[in-house]
PDB file of N, CA and C in Angstrom:
ATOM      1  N   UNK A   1      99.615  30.322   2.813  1.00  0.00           N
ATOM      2  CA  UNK A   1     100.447  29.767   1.765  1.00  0.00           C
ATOM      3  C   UNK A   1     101.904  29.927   2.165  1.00  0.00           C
ATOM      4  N   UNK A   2     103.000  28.910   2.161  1.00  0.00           N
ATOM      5  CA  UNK A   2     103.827  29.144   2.212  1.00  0.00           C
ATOM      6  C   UNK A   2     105.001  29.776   1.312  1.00  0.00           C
ATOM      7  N   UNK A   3     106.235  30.276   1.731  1.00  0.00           N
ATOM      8  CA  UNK A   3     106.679  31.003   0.575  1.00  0.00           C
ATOM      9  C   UNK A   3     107.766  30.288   0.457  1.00  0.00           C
ATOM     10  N   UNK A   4     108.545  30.829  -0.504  1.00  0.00           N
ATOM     11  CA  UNK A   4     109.591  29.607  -0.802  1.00  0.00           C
ATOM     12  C   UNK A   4     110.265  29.648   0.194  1.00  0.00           C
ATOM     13  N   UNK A   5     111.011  30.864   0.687  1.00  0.00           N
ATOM     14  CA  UNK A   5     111.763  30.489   2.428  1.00  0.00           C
ATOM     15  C   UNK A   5     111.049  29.859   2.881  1.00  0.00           C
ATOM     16  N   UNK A   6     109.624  29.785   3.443  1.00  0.00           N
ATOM     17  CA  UNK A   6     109.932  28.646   4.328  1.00  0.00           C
ATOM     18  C   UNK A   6     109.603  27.249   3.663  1.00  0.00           C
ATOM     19  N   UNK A   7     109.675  26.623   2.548  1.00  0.00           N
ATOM     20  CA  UNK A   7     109.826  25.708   1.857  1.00  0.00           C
ATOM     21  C   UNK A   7     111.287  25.488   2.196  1.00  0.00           C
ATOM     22  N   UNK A   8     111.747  26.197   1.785  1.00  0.00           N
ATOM     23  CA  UNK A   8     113.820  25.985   1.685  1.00  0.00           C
ATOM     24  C   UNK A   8     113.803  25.584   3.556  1.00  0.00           C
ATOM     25  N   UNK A   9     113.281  26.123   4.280  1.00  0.00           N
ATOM     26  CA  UNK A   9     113.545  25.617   5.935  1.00  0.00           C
ATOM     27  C   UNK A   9     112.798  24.546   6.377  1.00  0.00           C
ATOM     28  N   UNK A  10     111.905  23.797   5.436  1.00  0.00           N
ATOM     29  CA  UNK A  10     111.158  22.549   5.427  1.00  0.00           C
ATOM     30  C   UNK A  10     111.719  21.627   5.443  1.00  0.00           C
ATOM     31  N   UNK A  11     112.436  22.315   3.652  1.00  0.00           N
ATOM     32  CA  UNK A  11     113.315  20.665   3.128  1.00  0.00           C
ATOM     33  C   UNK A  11     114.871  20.870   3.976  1.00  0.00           C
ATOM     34  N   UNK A  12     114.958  21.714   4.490  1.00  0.00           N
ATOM     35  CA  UNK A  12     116.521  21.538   5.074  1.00  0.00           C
ATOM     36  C   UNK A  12     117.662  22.426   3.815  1.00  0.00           C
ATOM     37  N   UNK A  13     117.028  22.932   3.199  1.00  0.00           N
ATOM     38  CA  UNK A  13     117.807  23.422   2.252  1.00  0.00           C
ATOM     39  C   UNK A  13     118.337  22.213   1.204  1.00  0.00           C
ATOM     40  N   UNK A  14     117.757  21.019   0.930  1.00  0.00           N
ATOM     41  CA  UNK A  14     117.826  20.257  -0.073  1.00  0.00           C
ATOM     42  C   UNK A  14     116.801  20.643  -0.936  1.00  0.00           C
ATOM     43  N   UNK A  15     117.026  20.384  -2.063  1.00  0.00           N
ATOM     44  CA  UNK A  15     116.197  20.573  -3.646  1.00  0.00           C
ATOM     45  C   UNK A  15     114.619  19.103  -3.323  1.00  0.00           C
ATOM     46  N   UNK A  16     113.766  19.743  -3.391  1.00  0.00           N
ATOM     47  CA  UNK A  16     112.335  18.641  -3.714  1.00  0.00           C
ATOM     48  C   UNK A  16     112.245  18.500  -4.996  1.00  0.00           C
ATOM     49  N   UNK A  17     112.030  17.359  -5.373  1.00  0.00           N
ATOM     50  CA  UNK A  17     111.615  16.692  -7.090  1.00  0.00           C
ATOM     51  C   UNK A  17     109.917  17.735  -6.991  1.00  0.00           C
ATOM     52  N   UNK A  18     109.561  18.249  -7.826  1.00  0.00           N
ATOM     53  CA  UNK A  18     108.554  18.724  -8.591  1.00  0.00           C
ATOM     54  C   UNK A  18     107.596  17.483  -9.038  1.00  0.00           C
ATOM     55  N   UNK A  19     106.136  17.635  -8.704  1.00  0.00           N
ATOM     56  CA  UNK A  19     105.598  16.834  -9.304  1.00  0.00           C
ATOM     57  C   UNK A  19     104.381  16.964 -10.087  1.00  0.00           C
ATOM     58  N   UNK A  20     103.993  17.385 -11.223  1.00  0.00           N
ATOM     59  CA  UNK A  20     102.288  17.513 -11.543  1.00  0.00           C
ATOM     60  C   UNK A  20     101.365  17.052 -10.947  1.00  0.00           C
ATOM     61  N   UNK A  21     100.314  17.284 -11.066  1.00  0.00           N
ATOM     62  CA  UNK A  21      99.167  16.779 -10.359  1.00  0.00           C
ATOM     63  C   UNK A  21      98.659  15.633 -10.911  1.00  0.00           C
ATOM     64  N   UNK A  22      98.567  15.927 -12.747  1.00  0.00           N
ATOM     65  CA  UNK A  22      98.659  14.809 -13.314  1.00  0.00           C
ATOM     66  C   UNK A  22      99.292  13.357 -13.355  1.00  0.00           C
ATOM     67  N   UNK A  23     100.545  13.550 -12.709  1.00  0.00           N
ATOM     68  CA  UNK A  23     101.971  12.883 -12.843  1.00  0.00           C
ATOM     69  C   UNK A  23     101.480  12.237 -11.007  1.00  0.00           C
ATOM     70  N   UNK A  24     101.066  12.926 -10.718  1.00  0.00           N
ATOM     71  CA  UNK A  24     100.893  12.734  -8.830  1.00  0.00           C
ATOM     72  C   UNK A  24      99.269  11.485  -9.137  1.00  0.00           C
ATOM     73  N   UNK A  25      98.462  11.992 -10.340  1.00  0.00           N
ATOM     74  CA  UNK A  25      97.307  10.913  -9.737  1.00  0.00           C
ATOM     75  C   UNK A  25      97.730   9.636 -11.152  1.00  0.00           C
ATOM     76  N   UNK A  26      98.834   9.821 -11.320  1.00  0.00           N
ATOM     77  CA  UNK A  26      99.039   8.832 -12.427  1.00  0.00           C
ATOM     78  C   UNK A  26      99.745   7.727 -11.351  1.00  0.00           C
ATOM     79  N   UNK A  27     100.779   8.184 -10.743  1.00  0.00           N
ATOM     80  CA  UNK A  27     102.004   7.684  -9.955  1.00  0.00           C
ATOM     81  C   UNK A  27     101.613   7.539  -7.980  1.00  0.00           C
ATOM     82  N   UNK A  28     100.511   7.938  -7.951  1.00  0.00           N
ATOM     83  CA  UNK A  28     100.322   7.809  -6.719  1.00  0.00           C
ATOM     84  C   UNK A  28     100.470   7.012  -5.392  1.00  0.00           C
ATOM     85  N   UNK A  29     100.166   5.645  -5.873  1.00  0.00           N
ATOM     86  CA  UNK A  29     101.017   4.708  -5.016  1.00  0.00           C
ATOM     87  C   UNK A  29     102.335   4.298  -4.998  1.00  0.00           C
ATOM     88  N   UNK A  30     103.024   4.948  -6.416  1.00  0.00           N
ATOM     89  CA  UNK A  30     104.514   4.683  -6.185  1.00  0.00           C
ATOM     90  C   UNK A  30     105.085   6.387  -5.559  1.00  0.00           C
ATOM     91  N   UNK A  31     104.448   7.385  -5.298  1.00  0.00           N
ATOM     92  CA  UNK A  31     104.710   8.450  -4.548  1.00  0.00           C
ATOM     93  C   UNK A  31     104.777   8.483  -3.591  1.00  0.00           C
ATOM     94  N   UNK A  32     103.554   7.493  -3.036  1.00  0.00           N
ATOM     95  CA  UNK A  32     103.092   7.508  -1.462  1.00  0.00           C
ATOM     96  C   UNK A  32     104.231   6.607  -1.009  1.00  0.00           C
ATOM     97  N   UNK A  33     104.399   5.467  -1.645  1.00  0.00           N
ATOM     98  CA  UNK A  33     105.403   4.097  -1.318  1.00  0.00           C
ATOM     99  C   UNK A  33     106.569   5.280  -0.848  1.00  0.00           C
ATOM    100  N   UNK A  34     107.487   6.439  -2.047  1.00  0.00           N
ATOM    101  CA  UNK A  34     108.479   6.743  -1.821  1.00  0.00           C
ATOM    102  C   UNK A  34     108.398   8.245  -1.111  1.00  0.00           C
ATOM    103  N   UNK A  35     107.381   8.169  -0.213  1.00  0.00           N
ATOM    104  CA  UNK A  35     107.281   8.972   0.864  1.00  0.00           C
ATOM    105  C   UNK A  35     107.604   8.771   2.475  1.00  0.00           C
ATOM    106  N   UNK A  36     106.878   7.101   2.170  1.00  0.00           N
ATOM    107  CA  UNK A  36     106.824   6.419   3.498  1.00  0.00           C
ATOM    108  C   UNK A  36     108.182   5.535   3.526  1.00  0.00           C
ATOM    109  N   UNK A  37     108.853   5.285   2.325  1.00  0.00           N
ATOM    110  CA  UNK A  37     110.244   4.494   2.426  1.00  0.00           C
ATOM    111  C   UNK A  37     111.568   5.351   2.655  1.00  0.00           C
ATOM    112  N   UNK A  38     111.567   6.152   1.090  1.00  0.00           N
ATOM    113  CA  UNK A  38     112.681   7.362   1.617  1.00  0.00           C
ATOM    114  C   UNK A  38     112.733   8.293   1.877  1.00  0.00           C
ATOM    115  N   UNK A  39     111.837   8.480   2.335  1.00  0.00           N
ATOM    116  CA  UNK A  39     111.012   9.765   2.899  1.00  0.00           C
ATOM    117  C   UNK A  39     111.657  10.652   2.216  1.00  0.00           C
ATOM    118  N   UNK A  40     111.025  11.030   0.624  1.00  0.00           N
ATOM    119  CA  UNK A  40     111.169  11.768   0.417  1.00  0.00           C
ATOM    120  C   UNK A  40     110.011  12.882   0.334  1.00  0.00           C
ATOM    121  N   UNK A  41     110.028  14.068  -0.397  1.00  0.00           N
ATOM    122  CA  UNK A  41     109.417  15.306  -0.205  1.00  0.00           C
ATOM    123  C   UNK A  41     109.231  15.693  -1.774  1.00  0.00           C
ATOM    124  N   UNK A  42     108.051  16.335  -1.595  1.00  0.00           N
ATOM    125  CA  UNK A  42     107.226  16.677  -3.114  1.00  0.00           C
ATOM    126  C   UNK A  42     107.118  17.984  -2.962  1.00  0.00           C
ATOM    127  N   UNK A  43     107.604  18.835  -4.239  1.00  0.00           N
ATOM    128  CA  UNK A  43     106.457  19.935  -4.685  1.00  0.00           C
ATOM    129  C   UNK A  43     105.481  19.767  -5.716  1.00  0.00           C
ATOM    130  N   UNK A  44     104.057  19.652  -5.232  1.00  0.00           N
ATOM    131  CA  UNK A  44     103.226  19.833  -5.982  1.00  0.00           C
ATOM    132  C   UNK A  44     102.886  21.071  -6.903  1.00  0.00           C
ATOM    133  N   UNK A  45     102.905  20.724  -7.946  1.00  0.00           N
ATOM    134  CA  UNK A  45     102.904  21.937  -9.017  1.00  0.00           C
ATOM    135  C   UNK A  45     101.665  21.938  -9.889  1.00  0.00           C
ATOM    136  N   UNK A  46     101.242  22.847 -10.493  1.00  0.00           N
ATOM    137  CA  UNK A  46     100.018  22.776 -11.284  1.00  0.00           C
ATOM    138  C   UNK A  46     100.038  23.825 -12.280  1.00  0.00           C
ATOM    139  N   UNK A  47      99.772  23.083 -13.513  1.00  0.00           N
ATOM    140  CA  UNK A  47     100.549  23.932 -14.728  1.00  0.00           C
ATOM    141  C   UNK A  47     101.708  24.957 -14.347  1.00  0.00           C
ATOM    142  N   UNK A  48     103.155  23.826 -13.836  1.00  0.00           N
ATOM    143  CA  UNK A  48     104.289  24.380 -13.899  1.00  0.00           C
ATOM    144  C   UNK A  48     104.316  25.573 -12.132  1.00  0.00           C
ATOM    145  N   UNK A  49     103.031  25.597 -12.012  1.00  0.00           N
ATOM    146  CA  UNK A  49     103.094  26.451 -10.609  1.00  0.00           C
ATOM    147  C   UNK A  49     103.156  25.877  -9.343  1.00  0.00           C
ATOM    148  N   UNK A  50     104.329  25.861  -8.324  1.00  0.00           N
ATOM    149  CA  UNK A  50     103.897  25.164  -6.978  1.00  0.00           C
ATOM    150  C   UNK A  50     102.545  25.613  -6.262  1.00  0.00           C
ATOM    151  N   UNK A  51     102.237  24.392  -5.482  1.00  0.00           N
ATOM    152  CA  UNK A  51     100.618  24.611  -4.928  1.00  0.00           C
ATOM    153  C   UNK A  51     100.623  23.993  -3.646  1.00  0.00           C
ATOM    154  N   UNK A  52     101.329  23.107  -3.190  1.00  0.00           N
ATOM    155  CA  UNK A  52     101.393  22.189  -2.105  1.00  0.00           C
ATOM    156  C   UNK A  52     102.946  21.729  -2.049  1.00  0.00           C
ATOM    157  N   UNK A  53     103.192  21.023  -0.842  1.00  0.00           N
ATOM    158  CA  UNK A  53     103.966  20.084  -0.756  1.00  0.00           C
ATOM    159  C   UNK A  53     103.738  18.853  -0.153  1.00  0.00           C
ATOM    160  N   UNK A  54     104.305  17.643  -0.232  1.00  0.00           N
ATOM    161  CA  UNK A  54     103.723  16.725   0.298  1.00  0.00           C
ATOM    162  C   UNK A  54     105.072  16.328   1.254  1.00  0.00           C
ATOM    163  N   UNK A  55     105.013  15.956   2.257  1.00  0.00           N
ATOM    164  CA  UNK A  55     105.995  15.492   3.363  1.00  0.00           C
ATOM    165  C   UNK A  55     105.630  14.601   4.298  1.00  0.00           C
ATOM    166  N   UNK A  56     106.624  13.652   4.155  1.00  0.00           N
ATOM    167  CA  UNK A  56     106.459  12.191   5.158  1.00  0.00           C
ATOM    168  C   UNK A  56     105.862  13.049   6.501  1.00  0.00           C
ATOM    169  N   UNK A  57     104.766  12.468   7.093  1.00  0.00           N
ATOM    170  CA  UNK A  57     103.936  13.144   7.924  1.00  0.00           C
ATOM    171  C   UNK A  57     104.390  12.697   9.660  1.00  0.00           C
ATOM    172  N   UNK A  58     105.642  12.150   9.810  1.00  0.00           N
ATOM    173  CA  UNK A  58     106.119  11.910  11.273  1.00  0.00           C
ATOM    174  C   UNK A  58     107.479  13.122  11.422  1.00  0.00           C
ATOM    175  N   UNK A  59     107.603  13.689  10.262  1.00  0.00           N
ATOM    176  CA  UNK A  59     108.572  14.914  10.334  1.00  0.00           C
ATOM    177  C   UNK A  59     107.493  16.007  10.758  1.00  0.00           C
ATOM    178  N   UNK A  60     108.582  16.810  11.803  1.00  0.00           N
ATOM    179  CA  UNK A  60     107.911  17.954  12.826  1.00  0.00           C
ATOM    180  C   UNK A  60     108.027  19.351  11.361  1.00  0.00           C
ATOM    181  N   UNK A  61     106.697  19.754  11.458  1.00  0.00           N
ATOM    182  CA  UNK A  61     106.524  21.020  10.725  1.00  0.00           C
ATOM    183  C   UNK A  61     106.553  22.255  11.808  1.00  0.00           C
ATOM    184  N   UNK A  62     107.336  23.087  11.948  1.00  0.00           N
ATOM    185  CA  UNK A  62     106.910  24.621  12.194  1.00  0.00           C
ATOM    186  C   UNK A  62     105.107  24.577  12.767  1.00  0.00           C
ATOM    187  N   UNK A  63     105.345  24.897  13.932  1.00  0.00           N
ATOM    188  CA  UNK A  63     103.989  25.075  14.488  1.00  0.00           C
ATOM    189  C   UNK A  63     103.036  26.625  13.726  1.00  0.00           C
ATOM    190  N   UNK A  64     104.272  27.166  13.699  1.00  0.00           N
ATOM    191  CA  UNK A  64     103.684  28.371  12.691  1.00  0.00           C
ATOM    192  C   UNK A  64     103.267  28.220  11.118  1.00  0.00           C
ATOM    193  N   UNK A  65     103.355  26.836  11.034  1.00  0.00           N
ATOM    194  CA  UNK A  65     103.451  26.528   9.393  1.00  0.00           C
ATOM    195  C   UNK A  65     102.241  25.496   9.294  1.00  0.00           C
ATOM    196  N   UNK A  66     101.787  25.065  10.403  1.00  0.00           N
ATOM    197  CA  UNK A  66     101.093  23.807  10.528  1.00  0.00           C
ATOM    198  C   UNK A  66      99.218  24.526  10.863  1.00  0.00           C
ATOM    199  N   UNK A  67      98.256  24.520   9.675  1.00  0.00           N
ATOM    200  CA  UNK A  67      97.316  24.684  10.325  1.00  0.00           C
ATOM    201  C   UNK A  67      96.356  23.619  10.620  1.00  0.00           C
ATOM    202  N   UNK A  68      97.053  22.226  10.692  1.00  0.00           N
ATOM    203  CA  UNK A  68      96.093  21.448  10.788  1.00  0.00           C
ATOM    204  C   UNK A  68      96.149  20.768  12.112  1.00  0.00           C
ATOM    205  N   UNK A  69      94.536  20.708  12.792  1.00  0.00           N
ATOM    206  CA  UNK A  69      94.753  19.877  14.104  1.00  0.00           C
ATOM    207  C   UNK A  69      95.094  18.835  14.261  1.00  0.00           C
ATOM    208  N   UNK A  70      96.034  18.591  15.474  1.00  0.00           N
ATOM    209  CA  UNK A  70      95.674  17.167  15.658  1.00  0.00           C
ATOM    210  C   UNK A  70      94.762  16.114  15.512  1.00  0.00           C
ATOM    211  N   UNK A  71      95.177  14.647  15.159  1.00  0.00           N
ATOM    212  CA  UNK A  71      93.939  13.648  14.892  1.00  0.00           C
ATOM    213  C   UNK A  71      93.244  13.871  16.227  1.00  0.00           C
ATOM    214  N   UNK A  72      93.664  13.430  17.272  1.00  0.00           N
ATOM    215  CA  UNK A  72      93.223  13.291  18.276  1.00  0.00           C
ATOM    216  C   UNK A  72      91.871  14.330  18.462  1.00  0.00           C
ATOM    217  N   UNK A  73      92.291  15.584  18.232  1.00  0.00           N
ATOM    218  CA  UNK A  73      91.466  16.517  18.242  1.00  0.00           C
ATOM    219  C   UNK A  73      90.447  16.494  17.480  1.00  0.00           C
ATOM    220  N   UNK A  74      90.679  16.437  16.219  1.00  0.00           N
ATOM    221  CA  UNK A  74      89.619  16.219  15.223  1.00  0.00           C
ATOM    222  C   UNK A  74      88.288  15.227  15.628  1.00  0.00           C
ATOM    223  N   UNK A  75      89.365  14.017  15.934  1.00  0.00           N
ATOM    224  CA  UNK A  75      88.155  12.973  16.324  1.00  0.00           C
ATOM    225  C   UNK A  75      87.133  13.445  17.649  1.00  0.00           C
ATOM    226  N   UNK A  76      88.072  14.134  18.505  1.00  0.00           N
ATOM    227  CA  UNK A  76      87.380  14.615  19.974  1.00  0.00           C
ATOM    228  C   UNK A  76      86.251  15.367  19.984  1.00  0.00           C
ATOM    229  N   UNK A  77      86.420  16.410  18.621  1.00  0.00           N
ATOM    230  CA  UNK A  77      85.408  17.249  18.193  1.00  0.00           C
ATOM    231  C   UNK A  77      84.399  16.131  17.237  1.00  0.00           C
ATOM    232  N   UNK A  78      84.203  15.740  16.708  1.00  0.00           N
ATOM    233  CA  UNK A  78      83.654  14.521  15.796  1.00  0.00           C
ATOM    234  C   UNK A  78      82.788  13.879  16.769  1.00  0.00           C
ATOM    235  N   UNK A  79      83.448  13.463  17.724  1.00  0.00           N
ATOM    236  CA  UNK A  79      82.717  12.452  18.690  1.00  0.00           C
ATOM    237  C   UNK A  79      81.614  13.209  19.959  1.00  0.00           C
ATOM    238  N   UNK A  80      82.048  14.630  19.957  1.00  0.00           N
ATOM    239  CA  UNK A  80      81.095  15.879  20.596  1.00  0.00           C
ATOM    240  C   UNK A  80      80.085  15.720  19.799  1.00  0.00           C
ATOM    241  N   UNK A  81      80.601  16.205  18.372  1.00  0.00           N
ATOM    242  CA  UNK A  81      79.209  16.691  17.693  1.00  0.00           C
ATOM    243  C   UNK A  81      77.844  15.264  17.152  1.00  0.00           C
ATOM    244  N   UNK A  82      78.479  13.890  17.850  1.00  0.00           N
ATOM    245  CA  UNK A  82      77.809  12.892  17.786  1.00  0.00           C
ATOM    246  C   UNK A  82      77.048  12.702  18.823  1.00  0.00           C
ATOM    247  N   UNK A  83      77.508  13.244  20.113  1.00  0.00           N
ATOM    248  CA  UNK A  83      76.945  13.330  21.127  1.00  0.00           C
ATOM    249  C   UNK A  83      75.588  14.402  21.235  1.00  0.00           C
ATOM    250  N   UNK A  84      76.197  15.340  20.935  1.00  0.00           N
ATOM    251  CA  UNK A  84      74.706  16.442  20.300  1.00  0.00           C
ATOM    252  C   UNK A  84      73.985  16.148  20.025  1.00  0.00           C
ATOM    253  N   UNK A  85      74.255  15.771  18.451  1.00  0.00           N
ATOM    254  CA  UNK A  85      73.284  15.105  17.734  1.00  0.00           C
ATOM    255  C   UNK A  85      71.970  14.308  18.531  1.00  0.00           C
ATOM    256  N   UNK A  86      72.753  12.996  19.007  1.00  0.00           N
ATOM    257  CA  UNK A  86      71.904  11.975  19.317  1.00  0.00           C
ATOM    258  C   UNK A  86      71.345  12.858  20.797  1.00  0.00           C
ATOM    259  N   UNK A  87      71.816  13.288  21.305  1.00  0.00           N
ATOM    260  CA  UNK A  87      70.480  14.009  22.365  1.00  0.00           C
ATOM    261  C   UNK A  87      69.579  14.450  21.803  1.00  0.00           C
ATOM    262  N   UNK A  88      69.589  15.053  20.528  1.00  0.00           N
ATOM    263  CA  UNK A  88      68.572  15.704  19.705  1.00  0.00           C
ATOM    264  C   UNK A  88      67.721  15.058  18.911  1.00  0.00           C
ATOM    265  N   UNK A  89      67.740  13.411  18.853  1.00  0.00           N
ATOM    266  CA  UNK A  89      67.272  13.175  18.226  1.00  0.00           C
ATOM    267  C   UNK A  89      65.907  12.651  18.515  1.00  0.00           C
ATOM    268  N   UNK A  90      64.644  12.455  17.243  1.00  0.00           N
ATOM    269  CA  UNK A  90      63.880  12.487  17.671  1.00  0.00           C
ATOM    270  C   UNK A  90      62.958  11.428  17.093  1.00  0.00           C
ATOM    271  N   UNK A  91      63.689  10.909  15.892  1.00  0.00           N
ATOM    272  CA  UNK A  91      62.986   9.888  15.145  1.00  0.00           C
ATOM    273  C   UNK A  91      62.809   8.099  15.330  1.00  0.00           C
ATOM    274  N   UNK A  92      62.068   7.427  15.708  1.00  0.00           N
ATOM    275  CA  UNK A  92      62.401   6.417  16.107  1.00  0.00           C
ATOM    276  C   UNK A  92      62.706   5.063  15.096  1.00  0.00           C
ATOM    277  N   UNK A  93      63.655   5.540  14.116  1.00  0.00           N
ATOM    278  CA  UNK A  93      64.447   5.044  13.196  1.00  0.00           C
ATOM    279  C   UNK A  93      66.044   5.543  13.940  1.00  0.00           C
ATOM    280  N   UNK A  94      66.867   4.891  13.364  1.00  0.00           N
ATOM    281  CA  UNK A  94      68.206   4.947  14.026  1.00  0.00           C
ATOM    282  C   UNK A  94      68.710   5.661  12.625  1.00  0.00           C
ATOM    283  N   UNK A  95      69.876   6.310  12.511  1.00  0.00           N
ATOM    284  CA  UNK A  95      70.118   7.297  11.163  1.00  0.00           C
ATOM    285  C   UNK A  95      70.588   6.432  10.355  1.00  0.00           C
ATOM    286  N   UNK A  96      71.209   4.823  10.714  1.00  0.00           N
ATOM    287  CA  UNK A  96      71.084   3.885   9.765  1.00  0.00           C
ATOM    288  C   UNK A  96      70.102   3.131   8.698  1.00  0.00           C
ATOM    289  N   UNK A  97      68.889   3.120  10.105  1.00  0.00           N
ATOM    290  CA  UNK A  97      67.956   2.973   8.884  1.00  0.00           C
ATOM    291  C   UNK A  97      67.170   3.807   8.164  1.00  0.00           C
ATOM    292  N   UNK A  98      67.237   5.061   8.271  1.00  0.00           N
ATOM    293  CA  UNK A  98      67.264   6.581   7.172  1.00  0.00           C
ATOM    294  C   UNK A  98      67.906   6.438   6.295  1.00  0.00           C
ATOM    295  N   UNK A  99      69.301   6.021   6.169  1.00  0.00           N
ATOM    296  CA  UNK A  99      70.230   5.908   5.559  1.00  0.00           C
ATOM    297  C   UNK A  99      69.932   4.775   4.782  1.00  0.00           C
ATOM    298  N   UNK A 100      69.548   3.383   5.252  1.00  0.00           N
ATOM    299  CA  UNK A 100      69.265   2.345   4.149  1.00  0.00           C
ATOM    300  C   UNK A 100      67.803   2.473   3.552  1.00  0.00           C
ATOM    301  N   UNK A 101      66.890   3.118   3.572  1.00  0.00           N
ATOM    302  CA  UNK A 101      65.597   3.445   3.205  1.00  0.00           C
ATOM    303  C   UNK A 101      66.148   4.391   2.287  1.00  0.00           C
ATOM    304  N   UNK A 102      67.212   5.359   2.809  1.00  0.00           N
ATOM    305  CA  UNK A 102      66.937   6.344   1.151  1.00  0.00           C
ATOM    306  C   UNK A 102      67.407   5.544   0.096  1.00  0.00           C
ATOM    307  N   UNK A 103      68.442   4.531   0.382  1.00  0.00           N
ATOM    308  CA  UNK A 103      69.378   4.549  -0.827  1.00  0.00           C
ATOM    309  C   UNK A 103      68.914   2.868  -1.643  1.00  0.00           C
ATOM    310  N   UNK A 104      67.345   2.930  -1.006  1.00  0.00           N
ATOM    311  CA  UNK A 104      66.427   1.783  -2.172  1.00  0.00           C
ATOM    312  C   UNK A 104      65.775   2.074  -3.206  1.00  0.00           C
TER     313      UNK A 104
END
């Protein structure tokens, strides 16, 4: 969790608009719009408590602040564990048609 220092070294020492969660799934495409236009920056709050922030996602975060992998990575691992899989597999249905048989 971050603490407010390093929130204050996020935003640059500018003030973030506060936003409910409520207010966030009411307003959501006009949030996202004014994320990706003026790039601005959210604190997510929840009953009055910060919980998140939201930040135009081509701004560099603190590697110490950042626990999320790269896409690249994500997918690299994704596309391993597809590879597994299908060596393992054993049914001579494809997992598509598992998939359209259950959901008749």
């Amino acid at each position: 969790m971050w603490s407010l220092k390093e929130l204050h070294y996020i935003n640059k020492g500018a003030a973030m608009p506060d936003i409910g969660v409520r207010e966030l799934k009411t307003r959501a495409s006009a949030i996202v719009r004014s994320l990706r236009e003026q790039r601005t920056r959210y604190v997510v709050t929840y009953r009055g408590r910060p919980i998140g922030v939201l930040l135009p996602l081509d701004e560099t975060i603190p590697a110490e602040l950042s626990s999320v992998p790269a896409a690249a990575t994500a997918w690299d691992v994704l596309t391993q564990l597809g590879q597994e899989i299908s060596q393992g597999w054993s049914s001579p249905l494809t997992s598509t048609e598992i998939l359209s048989n259950m959901r008749r």
